[in-house]
PDB file of N, CA and C in Angstrom:
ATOM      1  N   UNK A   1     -41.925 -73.222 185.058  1.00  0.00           N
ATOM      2  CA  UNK A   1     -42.311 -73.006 183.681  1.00  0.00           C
ATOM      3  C   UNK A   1     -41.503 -71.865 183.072  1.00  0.00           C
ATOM      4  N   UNK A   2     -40.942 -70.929 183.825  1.00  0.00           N
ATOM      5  CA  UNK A   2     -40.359 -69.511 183.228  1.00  0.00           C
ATOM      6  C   UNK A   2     -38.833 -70.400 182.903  1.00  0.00           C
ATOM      7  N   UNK A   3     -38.359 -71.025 183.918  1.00  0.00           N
ATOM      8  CA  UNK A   3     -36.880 -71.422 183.680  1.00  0.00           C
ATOM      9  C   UNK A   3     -36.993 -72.342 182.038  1.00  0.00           C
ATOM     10  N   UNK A   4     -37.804 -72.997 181.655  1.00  0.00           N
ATOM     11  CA  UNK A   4     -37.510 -73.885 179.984  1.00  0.00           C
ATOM     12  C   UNK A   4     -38.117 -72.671 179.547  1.00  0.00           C
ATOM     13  N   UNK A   5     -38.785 -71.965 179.299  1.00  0.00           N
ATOM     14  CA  UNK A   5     -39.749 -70.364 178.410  1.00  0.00           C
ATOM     15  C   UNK A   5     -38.208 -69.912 178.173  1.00  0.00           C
ATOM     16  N   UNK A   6     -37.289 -69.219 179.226  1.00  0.00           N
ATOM     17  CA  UNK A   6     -36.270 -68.285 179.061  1.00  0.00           C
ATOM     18  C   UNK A   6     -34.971 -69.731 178.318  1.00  0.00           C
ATOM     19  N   UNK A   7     -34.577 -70.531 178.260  1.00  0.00           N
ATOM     20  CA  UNK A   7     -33.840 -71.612 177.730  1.00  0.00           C
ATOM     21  C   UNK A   7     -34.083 -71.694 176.238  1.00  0.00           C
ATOM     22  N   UNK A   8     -35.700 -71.517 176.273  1.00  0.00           N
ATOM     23  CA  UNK A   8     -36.280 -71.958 174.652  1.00  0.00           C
ATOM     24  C   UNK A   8     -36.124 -70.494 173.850  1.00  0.00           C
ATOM     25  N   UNK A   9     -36.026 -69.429 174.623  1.00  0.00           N
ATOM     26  CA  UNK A   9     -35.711 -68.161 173.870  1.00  0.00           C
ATOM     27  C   UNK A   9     -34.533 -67.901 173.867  1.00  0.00           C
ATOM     28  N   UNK A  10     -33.521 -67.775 174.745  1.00  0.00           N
ATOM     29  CA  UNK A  10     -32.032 -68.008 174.934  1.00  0.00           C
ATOM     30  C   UNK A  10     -31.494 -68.606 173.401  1.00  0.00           C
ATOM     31  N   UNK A  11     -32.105 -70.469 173.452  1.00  0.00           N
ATOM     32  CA  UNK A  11     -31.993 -71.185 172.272  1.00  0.00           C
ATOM     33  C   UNK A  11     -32.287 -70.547 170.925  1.00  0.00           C
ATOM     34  N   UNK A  12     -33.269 -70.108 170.790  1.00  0.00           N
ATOM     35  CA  UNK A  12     -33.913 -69.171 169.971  1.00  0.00           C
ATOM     36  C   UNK A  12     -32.682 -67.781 168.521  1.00  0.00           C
ATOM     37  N   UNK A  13     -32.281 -67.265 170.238  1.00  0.00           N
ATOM     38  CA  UNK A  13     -31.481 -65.750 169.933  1.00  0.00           C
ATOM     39  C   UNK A  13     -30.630 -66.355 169.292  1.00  0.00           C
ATOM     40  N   UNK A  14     -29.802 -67.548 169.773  1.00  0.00           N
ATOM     41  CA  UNK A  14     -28.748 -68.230 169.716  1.00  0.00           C
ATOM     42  C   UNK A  14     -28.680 -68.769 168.484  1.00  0.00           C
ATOM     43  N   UNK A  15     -29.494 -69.127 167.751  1.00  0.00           N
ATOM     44  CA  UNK A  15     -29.773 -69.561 166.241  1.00  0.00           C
ATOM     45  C   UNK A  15     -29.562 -68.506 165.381  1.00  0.00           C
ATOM     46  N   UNK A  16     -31.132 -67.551 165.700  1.00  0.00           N
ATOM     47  CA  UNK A  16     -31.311 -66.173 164.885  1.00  0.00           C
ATOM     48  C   UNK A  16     -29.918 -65.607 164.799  1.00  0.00           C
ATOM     49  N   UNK A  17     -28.888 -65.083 165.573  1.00  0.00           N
ATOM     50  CA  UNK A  17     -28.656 -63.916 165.794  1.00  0.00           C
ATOM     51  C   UNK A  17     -26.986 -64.629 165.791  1.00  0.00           C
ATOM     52  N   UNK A  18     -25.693 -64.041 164.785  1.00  0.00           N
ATOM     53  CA  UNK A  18     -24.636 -64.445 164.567  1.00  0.00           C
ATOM     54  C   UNK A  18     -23.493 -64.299 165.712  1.00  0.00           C
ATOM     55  N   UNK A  19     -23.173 -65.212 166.203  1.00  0.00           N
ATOM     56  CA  UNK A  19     -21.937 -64.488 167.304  1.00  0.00           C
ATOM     57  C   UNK A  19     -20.463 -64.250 166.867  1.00  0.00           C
ATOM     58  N   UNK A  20     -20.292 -63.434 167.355  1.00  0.00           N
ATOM     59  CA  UNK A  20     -19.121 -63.127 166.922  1.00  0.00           C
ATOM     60  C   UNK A  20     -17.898 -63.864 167.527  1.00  0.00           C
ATOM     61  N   UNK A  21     -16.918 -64.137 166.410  1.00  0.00           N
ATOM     62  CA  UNK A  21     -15.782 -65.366 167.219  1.00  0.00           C
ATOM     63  C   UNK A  21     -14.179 -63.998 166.906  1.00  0.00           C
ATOM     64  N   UNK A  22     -13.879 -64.130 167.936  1.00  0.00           N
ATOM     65  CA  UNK A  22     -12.447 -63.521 168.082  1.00  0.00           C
ATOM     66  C   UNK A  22     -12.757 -62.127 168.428  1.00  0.00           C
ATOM     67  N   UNK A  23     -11.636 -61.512 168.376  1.00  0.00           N
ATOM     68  CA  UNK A  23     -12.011 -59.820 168.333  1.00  0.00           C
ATOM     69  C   UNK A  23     -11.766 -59.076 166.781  1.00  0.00           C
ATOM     70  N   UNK A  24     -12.851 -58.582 167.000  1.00  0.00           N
ATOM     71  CA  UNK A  24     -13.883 -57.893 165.898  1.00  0.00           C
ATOM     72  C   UNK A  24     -13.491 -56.388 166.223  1.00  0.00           C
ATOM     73  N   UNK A  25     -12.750 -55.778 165.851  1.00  0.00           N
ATOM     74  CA  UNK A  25     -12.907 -54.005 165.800  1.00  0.00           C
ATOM     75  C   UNK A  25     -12.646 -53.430 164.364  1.00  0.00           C
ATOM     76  N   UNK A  26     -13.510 -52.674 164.194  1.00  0.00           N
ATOM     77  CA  UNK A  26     -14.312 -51.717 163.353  1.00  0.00           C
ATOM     78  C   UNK A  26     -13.270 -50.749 163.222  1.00  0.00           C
ATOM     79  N   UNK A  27     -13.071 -50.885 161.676  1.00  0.00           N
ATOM     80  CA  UNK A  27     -11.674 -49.979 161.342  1.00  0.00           C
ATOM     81  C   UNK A  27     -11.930 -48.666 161.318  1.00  0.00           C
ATOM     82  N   UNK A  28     -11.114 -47.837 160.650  1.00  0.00           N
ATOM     83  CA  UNK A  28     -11.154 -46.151 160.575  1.00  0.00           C
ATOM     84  C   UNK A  28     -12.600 -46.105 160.123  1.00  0.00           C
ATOM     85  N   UNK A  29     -13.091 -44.959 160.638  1.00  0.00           N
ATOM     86  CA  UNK A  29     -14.704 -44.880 160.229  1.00  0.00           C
ATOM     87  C   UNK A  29     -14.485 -43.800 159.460  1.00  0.00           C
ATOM     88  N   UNK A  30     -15.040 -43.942 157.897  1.00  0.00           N
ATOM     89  CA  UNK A  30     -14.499 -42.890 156.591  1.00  0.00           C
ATOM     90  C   UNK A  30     -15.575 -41.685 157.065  1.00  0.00           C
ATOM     91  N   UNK A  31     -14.883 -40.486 156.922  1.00  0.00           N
ATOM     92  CA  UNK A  31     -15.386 -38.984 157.062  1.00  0.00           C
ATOM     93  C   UNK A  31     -16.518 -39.234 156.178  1.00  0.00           C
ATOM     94  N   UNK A  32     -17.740 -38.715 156.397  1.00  0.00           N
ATOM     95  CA  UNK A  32     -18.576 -38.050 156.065  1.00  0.00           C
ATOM     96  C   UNK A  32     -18.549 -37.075 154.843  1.00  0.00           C
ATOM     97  N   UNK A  33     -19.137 -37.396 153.370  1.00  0.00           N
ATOM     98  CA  UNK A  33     -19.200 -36.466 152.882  1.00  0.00           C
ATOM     99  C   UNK A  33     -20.379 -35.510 152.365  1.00  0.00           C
ATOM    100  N   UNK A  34     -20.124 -34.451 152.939  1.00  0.00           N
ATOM    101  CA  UNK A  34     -21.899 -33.137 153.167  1.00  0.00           C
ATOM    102  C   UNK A  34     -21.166 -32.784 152.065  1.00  0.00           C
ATOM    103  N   UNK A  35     -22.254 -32.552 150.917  1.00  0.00           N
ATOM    104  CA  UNK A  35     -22.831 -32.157 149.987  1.00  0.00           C
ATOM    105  C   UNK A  35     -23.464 -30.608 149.938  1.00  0.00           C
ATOM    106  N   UNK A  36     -23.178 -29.607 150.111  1.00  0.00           N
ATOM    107  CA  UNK A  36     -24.210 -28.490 150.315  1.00  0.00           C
ATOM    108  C   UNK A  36     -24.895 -28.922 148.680  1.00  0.00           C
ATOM    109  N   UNK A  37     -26.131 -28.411 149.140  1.00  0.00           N
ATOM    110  CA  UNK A  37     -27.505 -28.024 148.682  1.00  0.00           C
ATOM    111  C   UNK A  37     -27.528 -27.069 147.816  1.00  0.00           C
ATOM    112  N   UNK A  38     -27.865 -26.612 146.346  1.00  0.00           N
ATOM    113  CA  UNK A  38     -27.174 -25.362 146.247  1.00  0.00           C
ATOM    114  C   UNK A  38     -28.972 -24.578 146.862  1.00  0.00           C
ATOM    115  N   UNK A  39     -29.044 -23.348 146.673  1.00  0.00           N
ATOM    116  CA  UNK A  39     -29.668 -22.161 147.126  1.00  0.00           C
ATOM    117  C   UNK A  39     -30.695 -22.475 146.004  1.00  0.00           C
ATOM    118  N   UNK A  40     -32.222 -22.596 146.943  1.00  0.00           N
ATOM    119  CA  UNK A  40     -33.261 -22.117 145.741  1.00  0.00           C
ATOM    120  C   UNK A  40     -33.723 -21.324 144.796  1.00  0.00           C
ATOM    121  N   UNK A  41     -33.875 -21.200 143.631  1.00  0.00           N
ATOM    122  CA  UNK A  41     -34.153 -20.747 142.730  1.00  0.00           C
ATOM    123  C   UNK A  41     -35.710 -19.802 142.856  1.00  0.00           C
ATOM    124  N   UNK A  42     -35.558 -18.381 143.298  1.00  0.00           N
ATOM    125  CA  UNK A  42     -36.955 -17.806 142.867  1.00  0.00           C
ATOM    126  C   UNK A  42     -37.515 -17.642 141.848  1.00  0.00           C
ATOM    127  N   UNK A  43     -38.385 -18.125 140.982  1.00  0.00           N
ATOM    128  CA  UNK A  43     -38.788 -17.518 139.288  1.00  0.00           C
ATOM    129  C   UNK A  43     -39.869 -16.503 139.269  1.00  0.00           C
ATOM    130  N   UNK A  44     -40.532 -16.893 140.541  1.00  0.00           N
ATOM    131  CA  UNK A  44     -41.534 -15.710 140.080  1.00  0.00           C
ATOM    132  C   UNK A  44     -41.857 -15.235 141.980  1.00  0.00           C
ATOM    133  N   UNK A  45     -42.674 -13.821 141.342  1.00  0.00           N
ATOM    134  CA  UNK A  45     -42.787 -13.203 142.926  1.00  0.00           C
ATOM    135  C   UNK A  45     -44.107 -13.574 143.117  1.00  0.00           C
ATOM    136  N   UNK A  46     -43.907 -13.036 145.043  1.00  0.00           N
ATOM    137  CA  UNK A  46     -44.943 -13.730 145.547  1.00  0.00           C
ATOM    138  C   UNK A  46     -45.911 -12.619 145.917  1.00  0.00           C
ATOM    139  N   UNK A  47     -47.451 -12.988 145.404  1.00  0.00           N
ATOM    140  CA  UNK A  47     -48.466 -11.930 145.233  1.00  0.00           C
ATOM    141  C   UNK A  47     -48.959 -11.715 146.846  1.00  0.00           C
ATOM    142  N   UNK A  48     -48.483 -10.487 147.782  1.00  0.00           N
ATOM    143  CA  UNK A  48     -49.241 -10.391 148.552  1.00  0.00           C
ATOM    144  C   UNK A  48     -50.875 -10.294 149.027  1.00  0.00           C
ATOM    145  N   UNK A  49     -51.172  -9.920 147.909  1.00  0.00           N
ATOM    146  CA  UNK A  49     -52.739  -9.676 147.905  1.00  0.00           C
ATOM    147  C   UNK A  49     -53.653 -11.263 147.688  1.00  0.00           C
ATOM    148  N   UNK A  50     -53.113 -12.369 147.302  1.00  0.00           N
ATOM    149  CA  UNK A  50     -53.526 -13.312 147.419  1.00  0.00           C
ATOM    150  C   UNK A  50     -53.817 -13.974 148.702  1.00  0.00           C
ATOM    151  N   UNK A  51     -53.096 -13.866 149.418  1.00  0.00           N
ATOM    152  CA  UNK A  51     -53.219 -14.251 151.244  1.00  0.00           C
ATOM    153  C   UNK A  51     -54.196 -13.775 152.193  1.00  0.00           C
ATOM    154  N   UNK A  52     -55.241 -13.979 152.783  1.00  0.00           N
ATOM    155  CA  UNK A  52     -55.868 -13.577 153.616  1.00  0.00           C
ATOM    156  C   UNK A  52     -55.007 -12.336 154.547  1.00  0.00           C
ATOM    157  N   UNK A  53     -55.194 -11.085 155.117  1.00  0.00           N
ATOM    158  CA  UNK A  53     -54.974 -10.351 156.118  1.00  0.00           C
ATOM    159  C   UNK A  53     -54.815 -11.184 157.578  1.00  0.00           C
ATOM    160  N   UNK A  54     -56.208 -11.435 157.844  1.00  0.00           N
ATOM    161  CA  UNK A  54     -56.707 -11.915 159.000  1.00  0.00           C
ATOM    162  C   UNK A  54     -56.200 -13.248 159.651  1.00  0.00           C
ATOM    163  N   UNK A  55     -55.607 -13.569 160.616  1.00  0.00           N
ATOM    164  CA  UNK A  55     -55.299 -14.838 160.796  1.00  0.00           C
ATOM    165  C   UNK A  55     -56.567 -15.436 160.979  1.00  0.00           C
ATOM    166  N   UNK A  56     -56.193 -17.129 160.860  1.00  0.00           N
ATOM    167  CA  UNK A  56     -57.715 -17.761 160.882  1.00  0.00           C
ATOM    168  C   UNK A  56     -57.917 -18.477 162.148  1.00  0.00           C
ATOM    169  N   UNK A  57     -57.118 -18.167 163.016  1.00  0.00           N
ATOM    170  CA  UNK A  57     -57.693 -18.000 164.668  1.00  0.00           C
ATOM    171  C   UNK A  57     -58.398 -17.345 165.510  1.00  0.00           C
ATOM    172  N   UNK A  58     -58.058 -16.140 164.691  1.00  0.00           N
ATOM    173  CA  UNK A  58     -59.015 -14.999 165.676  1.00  0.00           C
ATOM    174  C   UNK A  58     -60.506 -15.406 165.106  1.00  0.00           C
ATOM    175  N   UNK A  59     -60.933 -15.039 166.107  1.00  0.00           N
ATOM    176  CA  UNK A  59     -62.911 -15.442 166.435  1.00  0.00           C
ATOM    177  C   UNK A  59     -63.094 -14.204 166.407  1.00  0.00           C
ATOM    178  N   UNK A  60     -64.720 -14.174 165.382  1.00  0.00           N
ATOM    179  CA  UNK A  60     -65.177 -13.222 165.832  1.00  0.00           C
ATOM    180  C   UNK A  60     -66.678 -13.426 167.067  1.00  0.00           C
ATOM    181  N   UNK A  61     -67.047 -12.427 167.825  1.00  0.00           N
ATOM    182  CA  UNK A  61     -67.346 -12.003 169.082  1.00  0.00           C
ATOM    183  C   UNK A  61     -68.334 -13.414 168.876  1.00  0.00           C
ATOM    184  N   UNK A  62     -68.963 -14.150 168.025  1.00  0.00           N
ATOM    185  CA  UNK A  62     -70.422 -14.786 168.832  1.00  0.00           C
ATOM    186  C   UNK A  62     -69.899 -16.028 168.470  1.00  0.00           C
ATOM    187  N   UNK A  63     -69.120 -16.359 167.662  1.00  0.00           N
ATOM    188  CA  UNK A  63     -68.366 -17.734 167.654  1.00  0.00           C
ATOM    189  C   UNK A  63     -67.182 -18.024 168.796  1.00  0.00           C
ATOM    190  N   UNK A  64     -66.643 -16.940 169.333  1.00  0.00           N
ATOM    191  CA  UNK A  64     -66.133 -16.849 170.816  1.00  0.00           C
ATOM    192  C   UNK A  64     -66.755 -17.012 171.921  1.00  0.00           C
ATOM    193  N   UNK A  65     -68.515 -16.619 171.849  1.00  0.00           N
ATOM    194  CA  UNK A  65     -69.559 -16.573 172.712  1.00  0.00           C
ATOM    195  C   UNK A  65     -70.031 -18.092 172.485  1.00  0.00           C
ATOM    196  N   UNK A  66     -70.367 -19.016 171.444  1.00  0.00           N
ATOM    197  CA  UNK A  66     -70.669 -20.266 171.925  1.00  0.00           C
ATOM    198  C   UNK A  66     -69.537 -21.244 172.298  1.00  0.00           C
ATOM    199  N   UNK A  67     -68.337 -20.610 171.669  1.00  0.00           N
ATOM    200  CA  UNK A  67     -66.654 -21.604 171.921  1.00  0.00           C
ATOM    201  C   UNK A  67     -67.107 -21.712 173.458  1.00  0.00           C
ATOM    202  N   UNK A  68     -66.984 -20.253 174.496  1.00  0.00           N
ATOM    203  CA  UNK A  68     -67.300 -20.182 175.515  1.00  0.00           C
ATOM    204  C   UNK A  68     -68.543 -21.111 176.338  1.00  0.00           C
ATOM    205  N   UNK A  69     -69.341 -20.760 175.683  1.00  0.00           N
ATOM    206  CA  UNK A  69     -70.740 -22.049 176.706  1.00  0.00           C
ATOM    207  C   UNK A  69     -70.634 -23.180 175.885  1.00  0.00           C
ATOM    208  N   UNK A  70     -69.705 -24.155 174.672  1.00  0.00           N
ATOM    209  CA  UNK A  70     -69.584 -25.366 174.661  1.00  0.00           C
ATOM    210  C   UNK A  70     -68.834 -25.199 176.094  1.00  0.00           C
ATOM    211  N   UNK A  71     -67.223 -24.641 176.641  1.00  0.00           N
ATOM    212  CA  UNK A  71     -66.074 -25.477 177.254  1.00  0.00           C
ATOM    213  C   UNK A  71     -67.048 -25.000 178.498  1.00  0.00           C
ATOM    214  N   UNK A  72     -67.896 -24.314 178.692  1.00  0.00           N
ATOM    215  CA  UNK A  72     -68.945 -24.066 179.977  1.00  0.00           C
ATOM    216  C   UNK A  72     -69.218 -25.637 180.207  1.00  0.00           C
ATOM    217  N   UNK A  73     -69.979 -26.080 179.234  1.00  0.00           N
ATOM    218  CA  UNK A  73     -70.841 -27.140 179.042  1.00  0.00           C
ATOM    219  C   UNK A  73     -70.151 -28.031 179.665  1.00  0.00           C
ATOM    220  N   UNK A  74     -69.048 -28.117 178.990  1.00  0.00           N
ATOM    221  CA  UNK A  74     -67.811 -29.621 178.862  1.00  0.00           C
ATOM    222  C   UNK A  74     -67.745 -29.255 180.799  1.00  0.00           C
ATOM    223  N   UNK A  75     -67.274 -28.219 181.302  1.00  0.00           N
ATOM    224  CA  UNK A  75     -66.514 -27.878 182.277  1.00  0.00           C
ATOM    225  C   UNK A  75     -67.876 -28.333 183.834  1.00  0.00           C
ATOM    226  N   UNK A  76     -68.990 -28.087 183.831  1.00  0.00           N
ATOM    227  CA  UNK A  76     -69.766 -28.270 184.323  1.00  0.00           C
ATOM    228  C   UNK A  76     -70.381 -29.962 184.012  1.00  0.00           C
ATOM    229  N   UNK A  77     -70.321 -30.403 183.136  1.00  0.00           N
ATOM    230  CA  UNK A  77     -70.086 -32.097 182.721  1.00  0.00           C
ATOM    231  C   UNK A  77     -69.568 -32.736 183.490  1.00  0.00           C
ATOM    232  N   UNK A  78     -68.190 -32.431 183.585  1.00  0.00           N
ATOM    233  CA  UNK A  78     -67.188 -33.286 184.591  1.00  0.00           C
ATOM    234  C   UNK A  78     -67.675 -32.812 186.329  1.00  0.00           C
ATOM    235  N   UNK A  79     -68.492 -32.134 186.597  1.00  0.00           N
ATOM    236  CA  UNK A  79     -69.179 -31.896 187.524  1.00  0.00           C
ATOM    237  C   UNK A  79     -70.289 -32.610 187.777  1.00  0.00           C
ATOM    238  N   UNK A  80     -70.899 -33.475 186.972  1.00  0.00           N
ATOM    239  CA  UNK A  80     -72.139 -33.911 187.219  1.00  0.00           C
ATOM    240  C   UNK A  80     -73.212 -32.793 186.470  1.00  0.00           C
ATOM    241  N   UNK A  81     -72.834 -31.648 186.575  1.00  0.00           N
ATOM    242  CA  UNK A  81     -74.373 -30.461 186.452  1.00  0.00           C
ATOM    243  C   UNK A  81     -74.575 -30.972 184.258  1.00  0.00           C
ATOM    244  N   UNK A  82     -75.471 -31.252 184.276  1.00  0.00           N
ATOM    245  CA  UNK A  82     -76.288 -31.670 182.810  1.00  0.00           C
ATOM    246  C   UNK A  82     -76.686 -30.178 182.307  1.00  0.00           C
ATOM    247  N   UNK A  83     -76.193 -29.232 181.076  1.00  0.00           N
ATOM    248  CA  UNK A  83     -76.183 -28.372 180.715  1.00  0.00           C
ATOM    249  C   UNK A  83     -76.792 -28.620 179.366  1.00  0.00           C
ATOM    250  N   UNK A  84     -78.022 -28.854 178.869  1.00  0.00           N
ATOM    251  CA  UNK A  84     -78.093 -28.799 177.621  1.00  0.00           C
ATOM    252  C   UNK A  84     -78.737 -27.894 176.816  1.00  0.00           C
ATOM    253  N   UNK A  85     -79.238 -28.173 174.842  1.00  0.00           N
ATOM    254  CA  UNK A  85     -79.870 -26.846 174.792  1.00  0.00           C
ATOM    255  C   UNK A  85     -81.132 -27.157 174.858  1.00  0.00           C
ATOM    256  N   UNK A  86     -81.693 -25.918 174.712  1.00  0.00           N
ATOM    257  CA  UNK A  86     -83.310 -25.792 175.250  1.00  0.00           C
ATOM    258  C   UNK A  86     -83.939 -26.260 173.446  1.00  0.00           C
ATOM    259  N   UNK A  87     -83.000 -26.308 172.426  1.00  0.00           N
ATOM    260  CA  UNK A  87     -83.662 -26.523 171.532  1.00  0.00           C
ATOM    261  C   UNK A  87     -83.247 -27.850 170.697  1.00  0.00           C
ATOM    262  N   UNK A  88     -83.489 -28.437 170.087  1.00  0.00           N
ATOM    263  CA  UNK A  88     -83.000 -29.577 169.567  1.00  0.00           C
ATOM    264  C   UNK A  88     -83.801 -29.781 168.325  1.00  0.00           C
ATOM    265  N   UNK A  89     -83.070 -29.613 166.813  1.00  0.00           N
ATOM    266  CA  UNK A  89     -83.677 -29.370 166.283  1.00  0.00           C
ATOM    267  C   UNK A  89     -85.210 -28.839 165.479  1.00  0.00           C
ATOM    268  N   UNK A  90     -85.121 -27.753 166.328  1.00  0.00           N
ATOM    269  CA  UNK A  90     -86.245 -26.581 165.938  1.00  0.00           C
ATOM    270  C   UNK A  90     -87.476 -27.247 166.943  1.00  0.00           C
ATOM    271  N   UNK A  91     -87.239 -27.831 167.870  1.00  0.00           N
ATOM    272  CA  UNK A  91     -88.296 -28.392 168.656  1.00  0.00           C
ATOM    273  C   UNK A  91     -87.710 -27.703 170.688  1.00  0.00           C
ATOM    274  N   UNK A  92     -88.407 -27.437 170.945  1.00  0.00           N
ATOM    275  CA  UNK A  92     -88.343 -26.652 172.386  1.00  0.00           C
ATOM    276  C   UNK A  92     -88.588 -28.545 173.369  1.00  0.00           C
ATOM    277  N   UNK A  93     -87.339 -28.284 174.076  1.00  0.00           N
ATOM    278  CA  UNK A  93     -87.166 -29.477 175.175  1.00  0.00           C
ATOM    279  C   UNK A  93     -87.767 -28.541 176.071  1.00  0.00           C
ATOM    280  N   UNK A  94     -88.375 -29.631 176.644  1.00  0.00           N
ATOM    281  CA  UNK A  94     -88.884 -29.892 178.422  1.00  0.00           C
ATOM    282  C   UNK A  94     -87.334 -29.521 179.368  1.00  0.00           C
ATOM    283  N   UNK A  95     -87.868 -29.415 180.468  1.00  0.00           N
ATOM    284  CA  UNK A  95     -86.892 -29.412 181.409  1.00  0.00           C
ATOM    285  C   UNK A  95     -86.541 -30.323 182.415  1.00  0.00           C
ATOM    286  N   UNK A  96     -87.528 -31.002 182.016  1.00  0.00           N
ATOM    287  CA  UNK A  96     -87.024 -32.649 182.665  1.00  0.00           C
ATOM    288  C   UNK A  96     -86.333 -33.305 181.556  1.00  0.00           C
ATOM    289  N   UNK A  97     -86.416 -33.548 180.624  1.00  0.00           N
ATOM    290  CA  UNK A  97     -85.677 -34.088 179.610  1.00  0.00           C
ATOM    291  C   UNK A  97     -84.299 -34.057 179.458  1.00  0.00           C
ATOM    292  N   UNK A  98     -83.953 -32.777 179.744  1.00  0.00           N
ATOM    293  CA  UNK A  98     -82.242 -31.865 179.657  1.00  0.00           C
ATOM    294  C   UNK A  98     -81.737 -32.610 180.675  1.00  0.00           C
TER     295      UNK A  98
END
């Protein structure tokens, strides 16, 4: 079955796809012409005081403290150990439940 499959695609290419008769070489290939870009235009300055100081990576201490016991969570997960919270929306879980 593969030998007529590869014949019927062979046939296929052979239609689609133009062959080339004689020798075919590709004359002088014309240089390239780069254009420079000219240089951007500043019009107006740029207000430092508009920009935040602070990068917006740094954590502060208690959003670092749950970042920490989610990848706890995640990390003890792939362990089997079931880490959940004790609260679930404003309602106190059991400890069989978790």
């Amino acid at each position: 079955m593969l030998d007529p499959t590869l014949r019927l695609l062979a046939w296929m290419l052979s239609i689609c796809t133009p062959r080339p008769r004689g020798r075919h070489r590709l004359g002088a290939i014309p240089p390239l012409r780069l254009i420079p870009a000219p240089p951007p235009q500043f019009t107006e300055l740029l207000d430092g005081s508009a920009s935040p100081l602070v990068r917006p990576y740094v954590l502060d201490p208690a959003e670092h403290h749950r970042q920490r016991e989610r990848r706890r969570a995640l990390y003890l997960a792939t362990l089997g150990i079931d880490v959940a919270p004790t609260h679930i929306h404003g309602v106190c879980v059991p400890v069989a439940t978790r």
